[in-house]
Protein backbone atom coordinates (compact mmCIF):
# COMPACT_ATOMS: atom_id res chain seq x y z
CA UNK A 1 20.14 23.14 32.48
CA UNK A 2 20.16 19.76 30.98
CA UNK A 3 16.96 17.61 31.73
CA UNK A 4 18.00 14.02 33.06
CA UNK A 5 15.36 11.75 30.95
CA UNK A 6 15.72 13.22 27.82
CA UNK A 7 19.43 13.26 28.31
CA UNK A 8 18.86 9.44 29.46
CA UNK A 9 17.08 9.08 26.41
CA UNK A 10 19.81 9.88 23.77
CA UNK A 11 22.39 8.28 25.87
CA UNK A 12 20.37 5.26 25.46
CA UNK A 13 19.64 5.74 21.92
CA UNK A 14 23.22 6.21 20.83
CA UNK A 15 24.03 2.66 22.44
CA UNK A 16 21.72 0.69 20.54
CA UNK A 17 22.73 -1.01 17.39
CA UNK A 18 21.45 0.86 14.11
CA UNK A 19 19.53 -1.87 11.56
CA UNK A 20 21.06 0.55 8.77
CA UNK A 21 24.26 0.58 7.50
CA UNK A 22 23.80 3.95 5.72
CA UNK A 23 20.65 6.12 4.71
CA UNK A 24 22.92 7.64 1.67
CA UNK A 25 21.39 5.56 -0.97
CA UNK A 26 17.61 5.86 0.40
CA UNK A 27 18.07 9.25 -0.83
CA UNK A 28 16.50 11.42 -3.61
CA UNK A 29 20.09 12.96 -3.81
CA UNK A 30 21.86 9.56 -4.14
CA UNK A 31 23.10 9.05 -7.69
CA UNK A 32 23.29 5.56 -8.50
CA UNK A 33 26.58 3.91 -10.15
CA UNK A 34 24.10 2.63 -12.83
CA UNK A 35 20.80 3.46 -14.05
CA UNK A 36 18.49 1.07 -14.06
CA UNK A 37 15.56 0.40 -16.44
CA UNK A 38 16.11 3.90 -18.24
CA UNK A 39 18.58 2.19 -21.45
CA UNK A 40 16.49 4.87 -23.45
CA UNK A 41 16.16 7.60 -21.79
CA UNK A 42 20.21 7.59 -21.35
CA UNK A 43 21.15 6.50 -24.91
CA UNK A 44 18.49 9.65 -26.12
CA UNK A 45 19.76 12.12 -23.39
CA UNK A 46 23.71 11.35 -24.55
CA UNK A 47 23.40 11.25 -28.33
CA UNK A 48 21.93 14.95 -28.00
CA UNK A 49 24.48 15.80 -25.42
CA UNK A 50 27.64 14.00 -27.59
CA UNK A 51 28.04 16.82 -29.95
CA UNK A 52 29.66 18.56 -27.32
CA UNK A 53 32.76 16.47 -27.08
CA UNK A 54 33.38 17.69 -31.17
CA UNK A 55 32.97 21.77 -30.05
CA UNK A 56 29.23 21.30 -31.72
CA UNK A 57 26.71 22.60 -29.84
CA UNK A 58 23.79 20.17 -28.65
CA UNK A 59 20.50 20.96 -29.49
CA UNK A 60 18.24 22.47 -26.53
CA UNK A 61 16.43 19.14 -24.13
CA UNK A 62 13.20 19.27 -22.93
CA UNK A 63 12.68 16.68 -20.29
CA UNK A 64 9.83 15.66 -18.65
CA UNK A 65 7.67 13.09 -16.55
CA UNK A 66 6.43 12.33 -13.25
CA UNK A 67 7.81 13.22 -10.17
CA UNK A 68 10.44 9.77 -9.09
CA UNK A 69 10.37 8.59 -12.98
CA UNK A 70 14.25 9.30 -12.70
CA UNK A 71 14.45 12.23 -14.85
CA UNK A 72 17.58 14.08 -12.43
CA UNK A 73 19.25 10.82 -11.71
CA UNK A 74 19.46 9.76 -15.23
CA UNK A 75 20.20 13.22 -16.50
CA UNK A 76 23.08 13.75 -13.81
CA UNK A 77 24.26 10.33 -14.69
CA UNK A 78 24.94 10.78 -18.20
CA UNK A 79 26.56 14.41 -17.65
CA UNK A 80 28.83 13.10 -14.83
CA UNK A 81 29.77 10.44 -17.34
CA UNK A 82 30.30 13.10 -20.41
CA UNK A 83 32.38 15.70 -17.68
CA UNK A 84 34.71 13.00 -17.05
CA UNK A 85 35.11 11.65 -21.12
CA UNK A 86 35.49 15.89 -21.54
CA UNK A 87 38.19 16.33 -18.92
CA UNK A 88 40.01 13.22 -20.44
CA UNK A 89 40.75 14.78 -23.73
CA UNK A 90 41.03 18.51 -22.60
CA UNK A 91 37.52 19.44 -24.09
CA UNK A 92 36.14 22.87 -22.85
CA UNK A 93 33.09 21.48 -21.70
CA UNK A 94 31.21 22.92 -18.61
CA UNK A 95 28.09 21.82 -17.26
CA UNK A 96 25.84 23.80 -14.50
CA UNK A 97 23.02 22.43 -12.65
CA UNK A 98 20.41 24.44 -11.37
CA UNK A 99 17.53 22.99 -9.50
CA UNK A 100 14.97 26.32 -9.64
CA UNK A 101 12.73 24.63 -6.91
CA UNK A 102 15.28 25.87 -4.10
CA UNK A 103 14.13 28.79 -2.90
CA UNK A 104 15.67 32.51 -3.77
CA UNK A 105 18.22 30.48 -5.99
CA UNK A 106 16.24 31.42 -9.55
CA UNK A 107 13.00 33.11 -8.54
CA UNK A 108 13.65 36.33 -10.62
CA UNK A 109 15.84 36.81 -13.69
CA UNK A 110 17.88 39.02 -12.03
CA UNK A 111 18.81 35.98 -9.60
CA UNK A 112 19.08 33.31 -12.32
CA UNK A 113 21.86 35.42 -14.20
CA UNK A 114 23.62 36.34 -10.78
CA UNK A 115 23.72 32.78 -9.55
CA UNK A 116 25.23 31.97 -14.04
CA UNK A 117 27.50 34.45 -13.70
CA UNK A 118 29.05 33.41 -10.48
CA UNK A 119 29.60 29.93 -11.51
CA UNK A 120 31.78 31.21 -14.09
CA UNK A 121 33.97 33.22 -11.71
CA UNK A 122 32.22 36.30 -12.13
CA UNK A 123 30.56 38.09 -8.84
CA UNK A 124 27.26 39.79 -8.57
CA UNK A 125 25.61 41.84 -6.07
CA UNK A 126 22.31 40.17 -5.03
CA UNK A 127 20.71 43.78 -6.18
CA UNK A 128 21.17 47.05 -7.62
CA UNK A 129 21.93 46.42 -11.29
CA UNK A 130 19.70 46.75 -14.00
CA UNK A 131 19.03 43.30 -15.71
CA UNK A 132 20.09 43.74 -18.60
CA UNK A 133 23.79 44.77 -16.75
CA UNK A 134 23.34 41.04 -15.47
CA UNK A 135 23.07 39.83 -18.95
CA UNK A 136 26.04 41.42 -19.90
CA UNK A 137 28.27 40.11 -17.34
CA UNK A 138 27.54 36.89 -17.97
CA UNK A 139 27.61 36.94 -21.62
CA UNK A 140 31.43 38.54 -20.90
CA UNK A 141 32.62 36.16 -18.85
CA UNK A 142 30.91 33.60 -21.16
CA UNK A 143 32.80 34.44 -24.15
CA UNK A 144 35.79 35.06 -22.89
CA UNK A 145 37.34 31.56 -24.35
CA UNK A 146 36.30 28.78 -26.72
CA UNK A 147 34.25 26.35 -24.76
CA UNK A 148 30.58 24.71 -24.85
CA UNK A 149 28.54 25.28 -21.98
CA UNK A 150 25.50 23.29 -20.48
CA UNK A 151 22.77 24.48 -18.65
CA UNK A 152 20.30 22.14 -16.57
CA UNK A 153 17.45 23.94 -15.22
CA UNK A 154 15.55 21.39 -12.62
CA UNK A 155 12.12 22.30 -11.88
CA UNK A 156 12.12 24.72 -14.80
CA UNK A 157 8.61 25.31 -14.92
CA UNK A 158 8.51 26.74 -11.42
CA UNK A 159 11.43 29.53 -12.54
CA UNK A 160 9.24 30.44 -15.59
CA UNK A 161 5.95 30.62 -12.84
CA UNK A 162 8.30 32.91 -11.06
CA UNK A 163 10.45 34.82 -13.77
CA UNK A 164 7.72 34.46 -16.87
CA UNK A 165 9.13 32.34 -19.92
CA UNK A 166 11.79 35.99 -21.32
CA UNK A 167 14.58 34.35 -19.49
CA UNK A 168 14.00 31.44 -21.92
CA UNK A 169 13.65 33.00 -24.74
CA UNK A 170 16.52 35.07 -24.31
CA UNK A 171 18.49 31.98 -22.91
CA UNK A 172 17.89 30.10 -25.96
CA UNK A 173 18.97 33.43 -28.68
CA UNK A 174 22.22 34.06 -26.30
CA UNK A 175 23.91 32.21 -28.41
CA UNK A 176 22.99 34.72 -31.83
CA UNK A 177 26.04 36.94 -29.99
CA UNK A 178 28.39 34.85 -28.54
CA UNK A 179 31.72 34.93 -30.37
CA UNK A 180 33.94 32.12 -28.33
CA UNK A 181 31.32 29.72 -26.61
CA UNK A 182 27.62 28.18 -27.66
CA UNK A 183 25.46 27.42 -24.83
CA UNK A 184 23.15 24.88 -24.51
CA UNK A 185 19.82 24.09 -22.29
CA UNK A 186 18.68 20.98 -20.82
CA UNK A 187 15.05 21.80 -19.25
CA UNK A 188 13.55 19.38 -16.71
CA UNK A 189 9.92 19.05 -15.49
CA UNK A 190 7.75 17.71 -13.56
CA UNK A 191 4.81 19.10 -15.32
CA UNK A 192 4.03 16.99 -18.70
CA UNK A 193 2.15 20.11 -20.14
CA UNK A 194 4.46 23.20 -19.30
CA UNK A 195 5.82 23.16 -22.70
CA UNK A 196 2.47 23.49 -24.27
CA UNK A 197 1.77 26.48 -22.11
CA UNK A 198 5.30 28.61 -23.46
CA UNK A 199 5.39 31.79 -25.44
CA UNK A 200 5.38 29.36 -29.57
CA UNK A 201 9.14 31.67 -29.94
CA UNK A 202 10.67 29.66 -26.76
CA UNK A 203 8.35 26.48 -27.08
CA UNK A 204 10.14 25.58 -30.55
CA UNK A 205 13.74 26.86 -29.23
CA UNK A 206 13.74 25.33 -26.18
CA UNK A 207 12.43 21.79 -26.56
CA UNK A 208 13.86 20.78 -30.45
CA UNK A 209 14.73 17.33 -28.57
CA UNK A 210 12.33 15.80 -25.89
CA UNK A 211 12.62 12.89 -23.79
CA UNK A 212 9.83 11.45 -21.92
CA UNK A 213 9.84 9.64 -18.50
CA UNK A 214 7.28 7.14 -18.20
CA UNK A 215 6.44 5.97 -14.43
CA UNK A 216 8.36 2.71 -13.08
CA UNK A 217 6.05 -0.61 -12.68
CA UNK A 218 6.42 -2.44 -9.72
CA UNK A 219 8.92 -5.52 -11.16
CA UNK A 220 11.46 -2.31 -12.15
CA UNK A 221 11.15 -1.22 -8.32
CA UNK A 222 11.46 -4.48 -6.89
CA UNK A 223 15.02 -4.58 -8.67
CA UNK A 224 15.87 -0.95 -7.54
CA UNK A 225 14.65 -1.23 -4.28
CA UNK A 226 16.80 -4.67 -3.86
CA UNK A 227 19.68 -2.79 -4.89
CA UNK A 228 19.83 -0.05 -2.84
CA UNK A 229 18.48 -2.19 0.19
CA UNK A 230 22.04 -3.73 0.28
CA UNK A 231 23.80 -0.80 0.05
CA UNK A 232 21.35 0.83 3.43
CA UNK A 233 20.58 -1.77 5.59
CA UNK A 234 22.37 -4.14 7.19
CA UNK A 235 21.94 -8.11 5.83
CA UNK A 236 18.58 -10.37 6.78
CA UNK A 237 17.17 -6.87 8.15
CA UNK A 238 14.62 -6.58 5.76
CA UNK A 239 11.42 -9.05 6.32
CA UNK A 240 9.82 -10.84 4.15
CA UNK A 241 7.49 -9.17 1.57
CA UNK A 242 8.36 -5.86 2.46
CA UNK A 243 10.27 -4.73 -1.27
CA UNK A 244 7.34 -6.79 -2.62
CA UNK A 245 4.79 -4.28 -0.84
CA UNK A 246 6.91 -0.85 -1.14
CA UNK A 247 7.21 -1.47 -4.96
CA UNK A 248 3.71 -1.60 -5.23
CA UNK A 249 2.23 1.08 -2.71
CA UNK A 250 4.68 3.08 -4.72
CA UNK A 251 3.67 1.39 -8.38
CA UNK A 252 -0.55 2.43 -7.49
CA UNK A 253 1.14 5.63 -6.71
CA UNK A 254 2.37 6.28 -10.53
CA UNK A 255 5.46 4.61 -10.01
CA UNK A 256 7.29 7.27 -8.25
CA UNK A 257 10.75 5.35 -7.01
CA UNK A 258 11.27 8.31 -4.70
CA UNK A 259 8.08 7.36 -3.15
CA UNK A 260 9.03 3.94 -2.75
CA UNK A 261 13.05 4.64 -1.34
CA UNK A 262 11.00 7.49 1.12
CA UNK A 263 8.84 4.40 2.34
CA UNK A 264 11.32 2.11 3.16
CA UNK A 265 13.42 4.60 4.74
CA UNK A 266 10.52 5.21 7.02
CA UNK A 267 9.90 1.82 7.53
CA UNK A 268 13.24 1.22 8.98
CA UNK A 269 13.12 3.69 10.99
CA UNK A 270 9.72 2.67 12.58
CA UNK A 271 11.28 -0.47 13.24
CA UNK A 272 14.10 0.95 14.76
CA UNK A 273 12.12 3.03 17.25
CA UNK A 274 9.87 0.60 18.12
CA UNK A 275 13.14 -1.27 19.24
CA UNK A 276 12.56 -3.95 16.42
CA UNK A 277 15.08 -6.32 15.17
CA UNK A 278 13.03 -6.56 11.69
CA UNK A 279 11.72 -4.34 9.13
CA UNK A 280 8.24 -5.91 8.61
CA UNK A 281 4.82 -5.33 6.47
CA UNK A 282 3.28 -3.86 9.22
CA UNK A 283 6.15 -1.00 9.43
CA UNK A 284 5.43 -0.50 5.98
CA UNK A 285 1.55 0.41 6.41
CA UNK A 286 2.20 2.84 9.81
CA UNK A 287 4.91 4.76 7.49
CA UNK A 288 2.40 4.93 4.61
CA UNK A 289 0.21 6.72 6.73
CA UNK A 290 2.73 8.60 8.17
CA UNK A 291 3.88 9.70 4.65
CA UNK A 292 0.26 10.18 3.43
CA UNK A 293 -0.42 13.51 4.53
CA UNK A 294 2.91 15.19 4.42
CA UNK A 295 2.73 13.79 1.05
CA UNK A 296 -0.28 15.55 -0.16
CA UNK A 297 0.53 18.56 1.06
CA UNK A 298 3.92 18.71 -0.24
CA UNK A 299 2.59 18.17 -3.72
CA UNK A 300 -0.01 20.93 -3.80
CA UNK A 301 2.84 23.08 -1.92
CA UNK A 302 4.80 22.27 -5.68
CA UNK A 303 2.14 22.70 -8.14
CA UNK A 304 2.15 25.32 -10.52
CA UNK A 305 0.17 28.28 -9.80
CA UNK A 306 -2.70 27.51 -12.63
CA UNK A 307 -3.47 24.31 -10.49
CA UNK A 308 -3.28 25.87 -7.63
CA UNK A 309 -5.84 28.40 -8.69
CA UNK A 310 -8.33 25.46 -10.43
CA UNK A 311 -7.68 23.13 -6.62
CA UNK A 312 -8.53 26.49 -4.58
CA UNK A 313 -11.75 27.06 -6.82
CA UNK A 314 -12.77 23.44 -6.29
CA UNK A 315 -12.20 23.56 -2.22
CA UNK A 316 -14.05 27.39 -2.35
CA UNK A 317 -16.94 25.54 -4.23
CA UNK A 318 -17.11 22.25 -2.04
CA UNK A 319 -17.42 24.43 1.20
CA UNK A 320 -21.03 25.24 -0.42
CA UNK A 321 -21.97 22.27 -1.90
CA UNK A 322 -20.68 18.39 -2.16
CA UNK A 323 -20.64 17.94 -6.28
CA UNK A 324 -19.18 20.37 -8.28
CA UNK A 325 -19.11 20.24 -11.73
CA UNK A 326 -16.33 21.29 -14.65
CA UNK A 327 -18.11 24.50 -15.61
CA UNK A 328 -18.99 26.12 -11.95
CA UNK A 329 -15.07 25.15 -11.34
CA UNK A 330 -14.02 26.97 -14.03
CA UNK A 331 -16.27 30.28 -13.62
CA UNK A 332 -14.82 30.26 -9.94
CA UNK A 333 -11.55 29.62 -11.63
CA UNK A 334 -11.60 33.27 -13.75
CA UNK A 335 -12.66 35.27 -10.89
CA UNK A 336 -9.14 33.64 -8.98
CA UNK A 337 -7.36 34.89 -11.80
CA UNK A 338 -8.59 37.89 -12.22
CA UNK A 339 -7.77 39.08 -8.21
CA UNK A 340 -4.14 37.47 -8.88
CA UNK A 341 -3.10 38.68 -12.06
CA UNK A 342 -2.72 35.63 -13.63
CA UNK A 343 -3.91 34.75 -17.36
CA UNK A 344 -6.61 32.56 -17.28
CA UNK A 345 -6.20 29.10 -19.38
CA UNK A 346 -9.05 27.54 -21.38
CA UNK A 347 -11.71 25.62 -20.02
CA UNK A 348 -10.49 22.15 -21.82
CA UNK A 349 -7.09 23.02 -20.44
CA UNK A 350 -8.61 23.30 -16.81
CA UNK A 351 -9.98 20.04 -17.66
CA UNK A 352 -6.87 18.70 -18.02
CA UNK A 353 -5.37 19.67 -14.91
CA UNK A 354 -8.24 18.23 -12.84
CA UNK A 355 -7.50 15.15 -14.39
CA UNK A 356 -4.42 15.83 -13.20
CA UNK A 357 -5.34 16.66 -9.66
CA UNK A 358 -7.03 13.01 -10.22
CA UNK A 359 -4.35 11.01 -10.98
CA UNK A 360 -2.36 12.99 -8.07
CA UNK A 361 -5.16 11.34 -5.57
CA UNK A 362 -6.33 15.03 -4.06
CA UNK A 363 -9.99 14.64 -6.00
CA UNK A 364 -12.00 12.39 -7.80
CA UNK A 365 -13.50 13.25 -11.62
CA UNK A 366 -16.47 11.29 -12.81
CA UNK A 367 -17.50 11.82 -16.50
CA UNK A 368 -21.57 12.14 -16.58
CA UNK A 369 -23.46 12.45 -19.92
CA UNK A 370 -25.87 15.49 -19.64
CA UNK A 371 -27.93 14.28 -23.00
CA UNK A 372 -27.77 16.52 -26.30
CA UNK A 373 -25.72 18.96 -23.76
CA UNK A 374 -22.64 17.19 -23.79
CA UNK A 375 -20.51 15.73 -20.99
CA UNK A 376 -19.27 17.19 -18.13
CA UNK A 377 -16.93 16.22 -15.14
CA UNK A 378 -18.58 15.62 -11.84
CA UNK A 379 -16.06 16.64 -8.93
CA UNK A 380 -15.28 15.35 -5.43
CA UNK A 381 -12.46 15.39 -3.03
CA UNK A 382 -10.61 12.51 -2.01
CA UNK A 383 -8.82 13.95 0.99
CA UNK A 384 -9.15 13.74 4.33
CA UNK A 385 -11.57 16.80 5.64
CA UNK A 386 -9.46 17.67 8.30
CA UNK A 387 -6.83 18.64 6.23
CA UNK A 388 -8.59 21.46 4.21
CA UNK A 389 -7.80 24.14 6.40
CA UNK A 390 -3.86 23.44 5.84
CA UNK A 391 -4.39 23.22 2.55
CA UNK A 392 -6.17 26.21 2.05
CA UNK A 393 -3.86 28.02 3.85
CA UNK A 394 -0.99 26.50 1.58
CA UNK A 395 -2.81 26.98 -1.66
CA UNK A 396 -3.25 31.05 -0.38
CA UNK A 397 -0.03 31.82 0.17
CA UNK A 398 1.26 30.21 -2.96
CA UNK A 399 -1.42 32.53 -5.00
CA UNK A 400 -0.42 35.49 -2.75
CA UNK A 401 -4.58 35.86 -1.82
């Protein structure tokens, strides 16, 4: 049965006029025809990729930065550019991008190799053969004719929290028996300090090039922002000031452009429920708020599982007390590790993940001299307290407690 004011409702919505033209290029998908303020980053990713077009193979790519520095974007950009220079002069290339976030996609080897394998033609059954089987399929239907192959694995560091870092390592030898074709990885990260925490056999195989991602300021959103505001909304929609303050909620918040397209988005369509004609500043701070919270919760649903283990000590430890300090964290931190089965890092390497958790906004650090005992790291959070429960709960399922 169909209930009158609700059906009222979208009857009424679908009449009114729409303040944007298209939401395409407000999204994290959207590929931009050019790439702005990332000259480097392209000219470094394409001189290691360029071999390629001469049957060389590349060297491997490490890439890495913040979350919205444009490290996809730019990195699709360049290979969408090198496909289409390829296909013009009949060069075997092929390219295959992976993003190892999505889930079941490349949570086990076995899936990884499955999900290769098809992309080259070759079909695998989601179980029942030994790994190793896997391996050999695709390494078949690999070599089968001359060609240089690219792999992009987005997100790698959560496949190697899932799979362990042997599918990389025996990625980057694959190529020790491979008559015909010479395969190539391109790794991309969110986490600046995955690479340091690799097997040293896949560290120095798998990142022999690196390119880093530093955070947009809030001048290089301003001009990206502009840009894709013509291409979403339709003209004069967009008040004054509102780029101005987007760029730089989203330049505070370590100049994540994602962040800032995700704001405006929200923004406009604020406006557009609360039947405004304008986008305005004020739509700009009830979508930051909005945003906040999913935010937060998002990015401790994506960390990898060692923070997750040193921001579930910290919330066990605050329940008890209000300052915690760098050394309680990190005895808390052990214990965690030892009911998971997870290796435990060092105690300076903890420290540099809540300095992480810092910069992310989830606690606050405080350096304190303790005299001839050293320094230590005094430790509060700097969420809201009614979120805690979620997060708990999100931060105990991710460690399987």
């Amino acid at each position: 049965m169909v209930e009158s004011g609700l059906l009222n409702f979208f009857e009424s919505f679908a009449k009114k006029e729409s303040l944007f033209l298209s939401k395409k290029a407000l999204q994290s998908s959207y590929i931009p025809e050019t790439i702005h303020h990332r000259d480097e980053q392209v000219k470094k990713i394409a001189n290691v990729l360029a071999p390629a077009l001469r049957h060389d193979k590349p060297s491997n790519l490490f890439i890495y930065g913040k979350t919205g520095t444009g490290k996809t974007s730019t990195t699709k950009y360049v290979i969408k550019n090198m496909q289409y220079a390829a296909k013009g002069k009949n060069i075997p290339l092929e390219i295959f991008y992976l993003n190892c976030k999505l889930k079941r996609t490349a949570d086990t080897e076995y899936r990884l190799m499955a999900q290769l394998a098809s992309f080259f033609g070759k079909a695998v059954p989601p179980t029942g053969l030994p790994t190793d089987e896997v391996y050999k399929i695709f390494f078949d239907v690999v070599d089968k004719k001359r060609q240089t192959v690219i792999l992009v694995l987005d997100e790698i560091d959560q496949l190697v929290n899932k799979a362990g870092d042997g599918v990389l390592y025996n990625l980057t030898r694959i190529n020790d028996d491979l008559s015909n074709s010479q395969i190539s990885l391109i790794g991309i990260s969110n986490d600046l300090l995955f690479v340091d925490n690799l097997d040293p056999r896949v560290k120095s195989s798998l990142s022999e090039e690196e390119v880093v991602f530093a955070p947009y300021n809030a001048l290089q959103l301003q001009s990206i922002l502009k840009e894709r505001v013509e291409l979403s909304f339709k003209k004069g929609v967009i008040g004054e000031g509102v780029i101005e303050k987007c760029a730089a909620y989203s330049a505070r918040d370590h100049g994540d452009a994602r962040r800032a397209l995700e704001l405006l988005r929200v923004s406009g369509e604020i406006a557009e429920r609360n039947g405004n004609q304008k986008v305005k500043i004020e739509h700009i701070d009830e979508a930051e708020d909005s945003i906040e919270k999913d935010r937060v919760f998002e990015t401790i649903k994506t960390q990898p599982k060692q923070h997750q283990a040193a921001l579930y000590s910290i919330l066990s430890l605050q329940s008890k007390q209000n300052l915690i300090f760098t050394g309680e964290i990190y005895d808390f931190y052990k214990q965690i590790c030892g009911k998971i089965n997870l290796r435990p890092l060092t105690q300076r390497r903890i420290s540099d993940i809540l300095a992480e958790l810092d910069v992310f906004g989830i606690i606050n650090t405080k350096v304190i001299s303790k005299g001839r005992y050293g320094r230590t790291r005094e430790i509060s959070l700097s969420i809201n307290k009614s979120t805690i429960p979620h997060i708990k709960k999100i931060l105990e399922e991710g460690l399987d407690l």
